[in-house]
PDB file of N, CA and C in Angstrom:
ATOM      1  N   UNK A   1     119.177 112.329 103.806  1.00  0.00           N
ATOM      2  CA  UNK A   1     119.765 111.025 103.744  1.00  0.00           C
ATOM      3  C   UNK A   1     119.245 110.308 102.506  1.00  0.00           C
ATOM      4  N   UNK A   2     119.735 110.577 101.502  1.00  0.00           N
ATOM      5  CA  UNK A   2     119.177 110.140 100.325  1.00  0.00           C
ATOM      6  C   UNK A   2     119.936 108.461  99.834  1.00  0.00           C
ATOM      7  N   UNK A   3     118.974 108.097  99.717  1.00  0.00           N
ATOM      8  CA  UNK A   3     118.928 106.070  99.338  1.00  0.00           C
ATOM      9  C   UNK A   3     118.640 105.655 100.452  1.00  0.00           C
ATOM     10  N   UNK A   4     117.723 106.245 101.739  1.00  0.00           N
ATOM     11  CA  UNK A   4     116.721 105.416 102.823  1.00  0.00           C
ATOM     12  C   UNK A   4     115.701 104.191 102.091  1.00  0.00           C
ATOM     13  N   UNK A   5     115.488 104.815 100.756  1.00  0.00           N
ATOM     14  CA  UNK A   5     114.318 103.279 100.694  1.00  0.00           C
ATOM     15  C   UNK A   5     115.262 102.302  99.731  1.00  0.00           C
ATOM     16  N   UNK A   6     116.101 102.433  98.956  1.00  0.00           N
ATOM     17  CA  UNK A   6     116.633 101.528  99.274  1.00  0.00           C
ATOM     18  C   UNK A   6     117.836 100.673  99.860  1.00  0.00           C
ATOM     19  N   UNK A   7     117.861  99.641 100.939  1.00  0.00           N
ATOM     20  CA  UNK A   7     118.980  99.249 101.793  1.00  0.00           C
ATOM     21  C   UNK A   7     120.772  98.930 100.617  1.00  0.00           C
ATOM     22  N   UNK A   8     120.478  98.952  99.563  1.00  0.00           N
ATOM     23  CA  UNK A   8     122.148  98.237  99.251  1.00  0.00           C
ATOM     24  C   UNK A   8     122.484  99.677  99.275  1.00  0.00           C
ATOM     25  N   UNK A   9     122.378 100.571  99.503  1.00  0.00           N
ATOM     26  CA  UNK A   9     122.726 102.211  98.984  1.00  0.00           C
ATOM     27  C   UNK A   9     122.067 102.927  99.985  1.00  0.00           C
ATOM     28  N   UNK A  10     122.332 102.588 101.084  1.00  0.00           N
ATOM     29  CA  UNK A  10     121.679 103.621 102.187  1.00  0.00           C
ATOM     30  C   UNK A  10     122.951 103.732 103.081  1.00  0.00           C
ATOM     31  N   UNK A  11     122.913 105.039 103.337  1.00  0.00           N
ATOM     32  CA  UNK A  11     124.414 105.565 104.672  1.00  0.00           C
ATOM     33  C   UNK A  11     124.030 105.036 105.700  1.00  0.00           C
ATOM     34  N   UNK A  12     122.886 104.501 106.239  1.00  0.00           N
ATOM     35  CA  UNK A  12     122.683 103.939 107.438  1.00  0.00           C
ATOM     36  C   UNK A  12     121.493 102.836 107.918  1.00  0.00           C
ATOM     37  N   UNK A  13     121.958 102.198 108.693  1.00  0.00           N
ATOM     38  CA  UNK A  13     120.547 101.147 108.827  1.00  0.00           C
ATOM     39  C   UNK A  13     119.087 101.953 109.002  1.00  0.00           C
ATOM     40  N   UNK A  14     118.294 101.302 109.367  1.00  0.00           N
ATOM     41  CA  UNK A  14     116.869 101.473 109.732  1.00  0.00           C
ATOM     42  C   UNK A  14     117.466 101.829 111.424  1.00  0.00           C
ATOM     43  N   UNK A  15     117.899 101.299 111.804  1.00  0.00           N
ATOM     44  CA  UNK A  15     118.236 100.894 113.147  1.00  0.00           C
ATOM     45  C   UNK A  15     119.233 102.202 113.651  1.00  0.00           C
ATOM     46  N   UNK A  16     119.959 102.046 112.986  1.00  0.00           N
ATOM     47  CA  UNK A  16     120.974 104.155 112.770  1.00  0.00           C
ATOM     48  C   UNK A  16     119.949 104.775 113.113  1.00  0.00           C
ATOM     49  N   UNK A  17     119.178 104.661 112.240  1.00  0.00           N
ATOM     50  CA  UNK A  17     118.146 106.132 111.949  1.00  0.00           C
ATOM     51  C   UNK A  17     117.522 106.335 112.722  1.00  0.00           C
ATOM     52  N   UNK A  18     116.694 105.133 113.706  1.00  0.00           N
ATOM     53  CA  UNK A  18     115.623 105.097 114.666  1.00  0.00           C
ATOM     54  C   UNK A  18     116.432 105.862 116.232  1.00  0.00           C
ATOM     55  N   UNK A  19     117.819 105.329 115.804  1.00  0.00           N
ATOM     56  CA  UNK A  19     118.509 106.066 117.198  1.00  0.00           C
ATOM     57  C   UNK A  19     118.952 107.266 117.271  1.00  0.00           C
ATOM     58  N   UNK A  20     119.527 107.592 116.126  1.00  0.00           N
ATOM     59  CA  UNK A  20     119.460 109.121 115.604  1.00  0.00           C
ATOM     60  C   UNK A  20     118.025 110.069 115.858  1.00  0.00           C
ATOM     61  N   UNK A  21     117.362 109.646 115.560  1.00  0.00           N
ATOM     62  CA  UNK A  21     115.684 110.180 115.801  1.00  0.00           C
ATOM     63  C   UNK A  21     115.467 110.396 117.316  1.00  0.00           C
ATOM     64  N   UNK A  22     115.837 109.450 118.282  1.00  0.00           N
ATOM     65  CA  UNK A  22     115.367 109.537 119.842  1.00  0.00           C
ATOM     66  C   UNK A  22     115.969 110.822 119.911  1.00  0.00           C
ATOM     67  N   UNK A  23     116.674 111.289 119.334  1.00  0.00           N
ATOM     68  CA  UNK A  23     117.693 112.558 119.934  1.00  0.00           C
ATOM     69  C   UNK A  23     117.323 113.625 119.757  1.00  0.00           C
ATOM     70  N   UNK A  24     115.961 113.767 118.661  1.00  0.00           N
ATOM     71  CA  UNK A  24     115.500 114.619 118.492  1.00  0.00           C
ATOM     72  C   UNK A  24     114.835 115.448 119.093  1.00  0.00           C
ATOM     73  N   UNK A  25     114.478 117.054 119.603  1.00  0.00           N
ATOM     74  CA  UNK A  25     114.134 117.448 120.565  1.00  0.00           C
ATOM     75  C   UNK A  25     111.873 118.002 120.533  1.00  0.00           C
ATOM     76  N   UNK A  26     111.786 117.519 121.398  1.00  0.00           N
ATOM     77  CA  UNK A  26     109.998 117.946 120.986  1.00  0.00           C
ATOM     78  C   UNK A  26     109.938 118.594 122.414  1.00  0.00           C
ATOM     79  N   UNK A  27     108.372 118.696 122.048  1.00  0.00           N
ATOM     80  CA  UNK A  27     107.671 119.509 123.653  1.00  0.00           C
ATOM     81  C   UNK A  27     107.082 118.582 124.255  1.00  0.00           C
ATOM     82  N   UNK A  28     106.939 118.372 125.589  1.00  0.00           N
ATOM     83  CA  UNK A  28     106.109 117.705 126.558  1.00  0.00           C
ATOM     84  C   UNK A  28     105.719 118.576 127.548  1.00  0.00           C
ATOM     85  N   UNK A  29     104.827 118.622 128.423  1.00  0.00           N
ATOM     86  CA  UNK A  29     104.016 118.972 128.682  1.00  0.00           C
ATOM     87  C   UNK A  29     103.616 118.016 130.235  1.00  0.00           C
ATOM     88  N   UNK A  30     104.403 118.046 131.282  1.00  0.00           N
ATOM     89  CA  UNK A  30     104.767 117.659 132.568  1.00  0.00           C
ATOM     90  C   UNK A  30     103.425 117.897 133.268  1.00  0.00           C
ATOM     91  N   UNK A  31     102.874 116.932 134.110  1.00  0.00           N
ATOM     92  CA  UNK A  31     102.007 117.462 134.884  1.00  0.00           C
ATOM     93  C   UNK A  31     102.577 117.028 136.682  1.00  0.00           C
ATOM     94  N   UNK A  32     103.785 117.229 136.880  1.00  0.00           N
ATOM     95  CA  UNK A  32     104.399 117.475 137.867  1.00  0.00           C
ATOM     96  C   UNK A  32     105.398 118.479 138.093  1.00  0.00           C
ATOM     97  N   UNK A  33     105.633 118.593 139.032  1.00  0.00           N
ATOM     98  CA  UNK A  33     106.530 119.300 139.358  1.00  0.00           C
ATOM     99  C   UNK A  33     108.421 119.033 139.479  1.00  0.00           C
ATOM    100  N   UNK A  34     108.992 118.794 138.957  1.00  0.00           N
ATOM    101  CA  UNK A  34     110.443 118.382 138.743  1.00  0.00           C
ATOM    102  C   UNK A  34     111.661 119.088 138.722  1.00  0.00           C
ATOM    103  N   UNK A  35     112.593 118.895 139.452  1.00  0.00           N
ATOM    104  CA  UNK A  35     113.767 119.691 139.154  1.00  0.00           C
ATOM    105  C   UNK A  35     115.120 119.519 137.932  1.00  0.00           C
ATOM    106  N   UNK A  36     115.428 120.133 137.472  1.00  0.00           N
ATOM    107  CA  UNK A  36     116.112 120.337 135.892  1.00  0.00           C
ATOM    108  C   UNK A  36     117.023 118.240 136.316  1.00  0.00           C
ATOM    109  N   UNK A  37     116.667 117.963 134.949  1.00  0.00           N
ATOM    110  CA  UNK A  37     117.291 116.626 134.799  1.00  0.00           C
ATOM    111  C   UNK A  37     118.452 116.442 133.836  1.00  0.00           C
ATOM    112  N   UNK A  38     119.487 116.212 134.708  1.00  0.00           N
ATOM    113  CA  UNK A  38     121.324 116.349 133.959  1.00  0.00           C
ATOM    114  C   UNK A  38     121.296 114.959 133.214  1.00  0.00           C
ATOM    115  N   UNK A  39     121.578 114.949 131.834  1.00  0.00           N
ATOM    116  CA  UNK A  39     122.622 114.229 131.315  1.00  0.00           C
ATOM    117  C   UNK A  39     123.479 114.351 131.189  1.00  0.00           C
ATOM    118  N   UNK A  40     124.134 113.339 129.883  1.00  0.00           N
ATOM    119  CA  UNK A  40     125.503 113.484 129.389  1.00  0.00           C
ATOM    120  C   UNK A  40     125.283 114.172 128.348  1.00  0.00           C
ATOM    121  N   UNK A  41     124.051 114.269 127.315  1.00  0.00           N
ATOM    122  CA  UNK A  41     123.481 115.263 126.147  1.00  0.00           C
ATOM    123  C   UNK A  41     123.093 116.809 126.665  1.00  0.00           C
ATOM    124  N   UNK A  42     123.019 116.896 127.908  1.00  0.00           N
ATOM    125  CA  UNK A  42     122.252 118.354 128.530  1.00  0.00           C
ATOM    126  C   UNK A  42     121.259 117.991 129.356  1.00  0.00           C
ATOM    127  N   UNK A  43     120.896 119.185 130.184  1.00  0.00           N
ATOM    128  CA  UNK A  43     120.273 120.103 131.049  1.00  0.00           C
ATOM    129  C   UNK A  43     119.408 120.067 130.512  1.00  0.00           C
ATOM    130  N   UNK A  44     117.944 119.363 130.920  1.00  0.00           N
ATOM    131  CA  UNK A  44     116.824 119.723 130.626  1.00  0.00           C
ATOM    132  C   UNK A  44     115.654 120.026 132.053  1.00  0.00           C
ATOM    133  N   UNK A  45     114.833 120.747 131.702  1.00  0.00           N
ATOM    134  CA  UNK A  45     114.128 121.262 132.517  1.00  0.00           C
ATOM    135  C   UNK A  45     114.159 122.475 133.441  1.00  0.00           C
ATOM    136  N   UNK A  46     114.071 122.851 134.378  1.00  0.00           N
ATOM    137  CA  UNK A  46     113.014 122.465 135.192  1.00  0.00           C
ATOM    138  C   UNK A  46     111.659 122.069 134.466  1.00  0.00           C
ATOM    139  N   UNK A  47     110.634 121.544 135.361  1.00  0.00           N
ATOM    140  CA  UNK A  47     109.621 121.107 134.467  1.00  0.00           C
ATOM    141  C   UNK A  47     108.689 121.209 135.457  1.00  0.00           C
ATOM    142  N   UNK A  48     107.536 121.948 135.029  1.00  0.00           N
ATOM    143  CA  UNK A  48     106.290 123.186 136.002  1.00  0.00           C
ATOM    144  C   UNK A  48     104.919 122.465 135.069  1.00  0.00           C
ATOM    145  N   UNK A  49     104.449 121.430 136.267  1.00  0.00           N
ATOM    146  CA  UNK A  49     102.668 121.359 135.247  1.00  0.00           C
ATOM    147  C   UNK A  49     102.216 122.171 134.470  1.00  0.00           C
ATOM    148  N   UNK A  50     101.983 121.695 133.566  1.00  0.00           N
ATOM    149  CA  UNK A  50     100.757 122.397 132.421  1.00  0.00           C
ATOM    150  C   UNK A  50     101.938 123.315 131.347  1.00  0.00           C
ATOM    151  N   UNK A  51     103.178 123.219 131.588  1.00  0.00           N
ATOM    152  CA  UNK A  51     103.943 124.160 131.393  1.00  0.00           C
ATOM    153  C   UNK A  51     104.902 123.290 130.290  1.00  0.00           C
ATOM    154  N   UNK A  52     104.979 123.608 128.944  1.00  0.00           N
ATOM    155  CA  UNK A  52     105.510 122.641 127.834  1.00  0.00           C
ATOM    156  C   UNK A  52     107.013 122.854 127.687  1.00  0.00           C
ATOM    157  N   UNK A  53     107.790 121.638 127.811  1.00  0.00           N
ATOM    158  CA  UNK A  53     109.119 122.132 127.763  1.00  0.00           C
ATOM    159  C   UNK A  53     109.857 121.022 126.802  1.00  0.00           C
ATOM    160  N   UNK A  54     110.728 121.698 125.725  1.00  0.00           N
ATOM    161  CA  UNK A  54     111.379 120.914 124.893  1.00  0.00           C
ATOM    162  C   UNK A  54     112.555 119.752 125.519  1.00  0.00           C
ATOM    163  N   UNK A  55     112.269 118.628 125.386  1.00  0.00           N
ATOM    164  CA  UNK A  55     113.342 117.762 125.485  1.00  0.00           C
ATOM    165  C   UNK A  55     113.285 116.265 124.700  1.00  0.00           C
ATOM    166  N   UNK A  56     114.921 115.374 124.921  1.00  0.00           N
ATOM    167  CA  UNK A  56     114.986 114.643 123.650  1.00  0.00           C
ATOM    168  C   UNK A  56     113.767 113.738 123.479  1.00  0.00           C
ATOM    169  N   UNK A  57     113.691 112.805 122.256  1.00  0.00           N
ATOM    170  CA  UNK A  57     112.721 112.112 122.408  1.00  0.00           C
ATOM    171  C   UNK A  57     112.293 110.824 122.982  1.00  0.00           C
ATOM    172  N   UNK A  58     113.894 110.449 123.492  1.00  0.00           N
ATOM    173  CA  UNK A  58     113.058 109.712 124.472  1.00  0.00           C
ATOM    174  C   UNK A  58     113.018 109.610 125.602  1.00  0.00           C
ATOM    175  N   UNK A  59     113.657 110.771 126.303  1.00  0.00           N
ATOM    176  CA  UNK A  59     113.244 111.448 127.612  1.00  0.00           C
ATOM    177  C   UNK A  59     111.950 111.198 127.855  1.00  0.00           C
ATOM    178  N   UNK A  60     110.831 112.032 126.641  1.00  0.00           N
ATOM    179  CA  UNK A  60     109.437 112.365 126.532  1.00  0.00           C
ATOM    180  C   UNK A  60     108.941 110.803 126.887  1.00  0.00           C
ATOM    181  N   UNK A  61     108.985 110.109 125.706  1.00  0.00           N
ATOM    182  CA  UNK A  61     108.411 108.481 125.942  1.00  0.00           C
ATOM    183  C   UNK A  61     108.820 107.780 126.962  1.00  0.00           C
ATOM    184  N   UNK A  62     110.151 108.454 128.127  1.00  0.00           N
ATOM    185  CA  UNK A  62     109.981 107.624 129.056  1.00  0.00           C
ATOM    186  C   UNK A  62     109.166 107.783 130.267  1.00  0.00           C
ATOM    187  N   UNK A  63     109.168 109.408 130.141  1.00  0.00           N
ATOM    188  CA  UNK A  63     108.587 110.031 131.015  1.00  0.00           C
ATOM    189  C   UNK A  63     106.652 109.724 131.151  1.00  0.00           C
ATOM    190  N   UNK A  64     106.590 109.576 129.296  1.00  0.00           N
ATOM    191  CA  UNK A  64     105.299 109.363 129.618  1.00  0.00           C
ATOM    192  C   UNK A  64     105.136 108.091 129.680  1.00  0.00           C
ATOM    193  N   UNK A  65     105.583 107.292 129.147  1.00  0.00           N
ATOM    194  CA  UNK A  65     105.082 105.370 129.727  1.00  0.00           C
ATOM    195  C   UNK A  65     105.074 104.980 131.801  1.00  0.00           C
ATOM    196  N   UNK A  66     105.449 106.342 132.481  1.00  0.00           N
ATOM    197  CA  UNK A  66     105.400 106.847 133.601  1.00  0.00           C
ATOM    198  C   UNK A  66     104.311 107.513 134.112  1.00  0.00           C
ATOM    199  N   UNK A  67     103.843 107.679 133.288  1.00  0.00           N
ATOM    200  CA  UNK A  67     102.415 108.929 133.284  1.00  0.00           C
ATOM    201  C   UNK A  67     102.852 110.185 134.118  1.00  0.00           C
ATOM    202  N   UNK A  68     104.207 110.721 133.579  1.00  0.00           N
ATOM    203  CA  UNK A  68     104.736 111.771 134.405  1.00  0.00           C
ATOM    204  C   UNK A  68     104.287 113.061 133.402  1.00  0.00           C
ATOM    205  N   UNK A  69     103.985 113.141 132.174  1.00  0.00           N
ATOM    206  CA  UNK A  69     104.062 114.114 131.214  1.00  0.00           C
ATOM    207  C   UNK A  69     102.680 113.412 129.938  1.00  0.00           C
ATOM    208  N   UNK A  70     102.767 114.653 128.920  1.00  0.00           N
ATOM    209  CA  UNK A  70     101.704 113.986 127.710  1.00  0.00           C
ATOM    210  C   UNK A  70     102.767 114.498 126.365  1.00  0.00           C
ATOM    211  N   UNK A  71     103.145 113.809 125.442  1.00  0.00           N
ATOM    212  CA  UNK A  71     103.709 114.825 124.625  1.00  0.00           C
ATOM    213  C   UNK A  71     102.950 115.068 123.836  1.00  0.00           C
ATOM    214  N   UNK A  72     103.476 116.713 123.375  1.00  0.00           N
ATOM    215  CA  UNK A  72     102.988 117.105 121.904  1.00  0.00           C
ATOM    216  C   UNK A  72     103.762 117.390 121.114  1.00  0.00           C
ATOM    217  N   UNK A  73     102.890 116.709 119.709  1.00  0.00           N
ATOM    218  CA  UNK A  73     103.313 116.297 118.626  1.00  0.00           C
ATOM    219  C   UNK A  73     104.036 117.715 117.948  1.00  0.00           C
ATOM    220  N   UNK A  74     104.855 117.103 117.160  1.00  0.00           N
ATOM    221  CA  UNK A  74     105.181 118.370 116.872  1.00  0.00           C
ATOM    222  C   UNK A  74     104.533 119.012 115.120  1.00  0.00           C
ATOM    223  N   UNK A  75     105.151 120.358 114.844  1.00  0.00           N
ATOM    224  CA  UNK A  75     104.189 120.868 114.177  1.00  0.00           C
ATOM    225  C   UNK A  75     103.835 119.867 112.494  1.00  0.00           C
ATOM    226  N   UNK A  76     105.540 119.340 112.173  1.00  0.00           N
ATOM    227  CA  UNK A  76     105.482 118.753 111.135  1.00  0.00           C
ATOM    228  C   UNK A  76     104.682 117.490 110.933  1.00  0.00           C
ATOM    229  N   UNK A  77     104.058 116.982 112.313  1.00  0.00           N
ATOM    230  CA  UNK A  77     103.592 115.603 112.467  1.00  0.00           C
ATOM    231  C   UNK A  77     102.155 115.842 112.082  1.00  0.00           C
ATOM    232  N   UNK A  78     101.046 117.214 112.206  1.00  0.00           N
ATOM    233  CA  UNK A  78     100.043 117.450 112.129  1.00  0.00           C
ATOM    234  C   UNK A  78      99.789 116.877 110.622  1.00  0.00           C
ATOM    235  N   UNK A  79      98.259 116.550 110.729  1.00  0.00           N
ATOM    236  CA  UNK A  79      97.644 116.345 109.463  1.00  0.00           C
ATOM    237  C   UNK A  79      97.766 117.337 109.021  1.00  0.00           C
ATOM    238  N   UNK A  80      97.277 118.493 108.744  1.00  0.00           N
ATOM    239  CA  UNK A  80      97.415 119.637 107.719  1.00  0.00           C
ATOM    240  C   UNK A  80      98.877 120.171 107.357  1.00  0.00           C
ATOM    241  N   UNK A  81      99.873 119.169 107.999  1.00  0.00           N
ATOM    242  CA  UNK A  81     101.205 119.668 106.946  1.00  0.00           C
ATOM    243  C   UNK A  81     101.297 118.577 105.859  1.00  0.00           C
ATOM    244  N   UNK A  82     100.832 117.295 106.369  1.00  0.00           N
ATOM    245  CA  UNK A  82     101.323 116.543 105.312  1.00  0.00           C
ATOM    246  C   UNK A  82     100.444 116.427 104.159  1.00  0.00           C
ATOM    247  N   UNK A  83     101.271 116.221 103.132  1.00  0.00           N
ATOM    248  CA  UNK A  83     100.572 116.193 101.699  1.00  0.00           C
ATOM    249  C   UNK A  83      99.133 114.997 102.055  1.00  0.00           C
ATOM    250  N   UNK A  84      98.006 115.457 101.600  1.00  0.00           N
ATOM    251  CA  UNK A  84      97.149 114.706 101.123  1.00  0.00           C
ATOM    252  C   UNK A  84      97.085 113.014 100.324  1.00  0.00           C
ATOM    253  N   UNK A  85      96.377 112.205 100.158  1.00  0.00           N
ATOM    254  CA  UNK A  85      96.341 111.507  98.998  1.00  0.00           C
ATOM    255  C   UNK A  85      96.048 111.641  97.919  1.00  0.00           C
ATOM    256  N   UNK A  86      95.077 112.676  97.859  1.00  0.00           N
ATOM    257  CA  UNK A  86      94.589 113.031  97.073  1.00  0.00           C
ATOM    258  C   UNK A  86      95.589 114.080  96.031  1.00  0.00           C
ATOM    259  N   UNK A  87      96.330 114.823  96.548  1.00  0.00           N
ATOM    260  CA  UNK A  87      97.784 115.249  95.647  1.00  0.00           C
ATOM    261  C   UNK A  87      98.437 115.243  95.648  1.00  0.00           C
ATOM    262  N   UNK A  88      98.824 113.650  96.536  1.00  0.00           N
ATOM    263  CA  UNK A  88      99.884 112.701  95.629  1.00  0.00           C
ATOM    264  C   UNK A  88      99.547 112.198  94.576  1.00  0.00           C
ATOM    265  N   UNK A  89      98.109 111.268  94.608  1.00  0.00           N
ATOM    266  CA  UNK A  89      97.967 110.792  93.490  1.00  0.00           C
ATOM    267  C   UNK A  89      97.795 111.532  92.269  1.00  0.00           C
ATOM    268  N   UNK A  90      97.137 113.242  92.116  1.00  0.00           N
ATOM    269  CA  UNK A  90      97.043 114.254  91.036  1.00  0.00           C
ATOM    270  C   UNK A  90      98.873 114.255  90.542  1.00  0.00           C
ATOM    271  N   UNK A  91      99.862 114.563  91.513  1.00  0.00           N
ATOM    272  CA  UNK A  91     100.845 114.799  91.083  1.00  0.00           C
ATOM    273  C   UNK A  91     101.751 113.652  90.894  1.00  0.00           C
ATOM    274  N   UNK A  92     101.100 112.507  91.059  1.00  0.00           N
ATOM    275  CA  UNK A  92     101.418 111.245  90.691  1.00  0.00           C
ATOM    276  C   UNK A  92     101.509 111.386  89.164  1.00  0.00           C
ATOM    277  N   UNK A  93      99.721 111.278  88.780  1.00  0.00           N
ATOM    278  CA  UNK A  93      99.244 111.357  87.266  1.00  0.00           C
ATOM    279  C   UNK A  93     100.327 112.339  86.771  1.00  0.00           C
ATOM    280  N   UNK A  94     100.521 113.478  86.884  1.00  0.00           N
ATOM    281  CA  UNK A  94     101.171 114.631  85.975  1.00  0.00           C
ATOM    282  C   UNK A  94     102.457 113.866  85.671  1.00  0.00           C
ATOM    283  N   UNK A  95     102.904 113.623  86.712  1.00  0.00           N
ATOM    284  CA  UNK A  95     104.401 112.799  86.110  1.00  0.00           C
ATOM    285  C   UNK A  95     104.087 111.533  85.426  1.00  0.00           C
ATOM    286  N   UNK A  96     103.216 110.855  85.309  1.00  0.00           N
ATOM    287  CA  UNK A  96     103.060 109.081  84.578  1.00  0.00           C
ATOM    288  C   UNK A  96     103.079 110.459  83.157  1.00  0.00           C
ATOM    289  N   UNK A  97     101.647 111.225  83.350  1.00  0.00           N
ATOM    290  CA  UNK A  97     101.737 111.997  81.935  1.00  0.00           C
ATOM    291  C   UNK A  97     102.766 112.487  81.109  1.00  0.00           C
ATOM    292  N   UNK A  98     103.670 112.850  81.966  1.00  0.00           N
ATOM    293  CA  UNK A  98     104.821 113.982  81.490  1.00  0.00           C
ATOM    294  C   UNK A  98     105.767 112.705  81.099  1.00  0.00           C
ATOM    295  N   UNK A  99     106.039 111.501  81.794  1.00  0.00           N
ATOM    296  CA  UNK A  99     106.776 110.715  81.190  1.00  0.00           C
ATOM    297  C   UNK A  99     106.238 109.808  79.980  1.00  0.00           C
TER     298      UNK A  99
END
């Protein structure tokens, strides 16, 4: 979605995007016992304690502001995927240099 930072040239609000995002699918991690839960998006579950099962995202956050589940994060959210500060700012410098 290229022109998110800035709004006169963006395909969609902040507000698009945030709802687009709930839809996204992660793992949670149920510590009850539950039988498969129907939407209008899909069939999710069954859902077996201790037992991690992908569904949308805000299934997960409702489930857990319930204390029915814990989610986990997913892999791209970990510190060791995201770039550092430290080389942003190196590959910051190379480009001020190069320009």
């Amino acid at each position: 979605m290229a022109g998110q930072s800035d709004p006169h040239i963006s395909l969609f609000s902040a507000e698009e995007v945030e709802f687009m995002a709930e839809d996204e699918l992660i793992e949670m991690v149920p510590n009850l016992r539950m039988d498969p839960l129907n939407f209008i998006c899909g069939d999710f579950g069954p859902f077996l304690p201790q037992i991690a099962t992908p569904v949308p995202f805000w299934l997960a956050v409702a489930l857990k502001k319930r204390g029915k589940c814990a989610i986990r994060p997913p892999q791209w959210m970990s510190v060791g995927e995201s770039p550092s500060s430290s080389s942003i700012c190196s590959n910051s410098k190379r480009v001020l240099d190069f320009i």
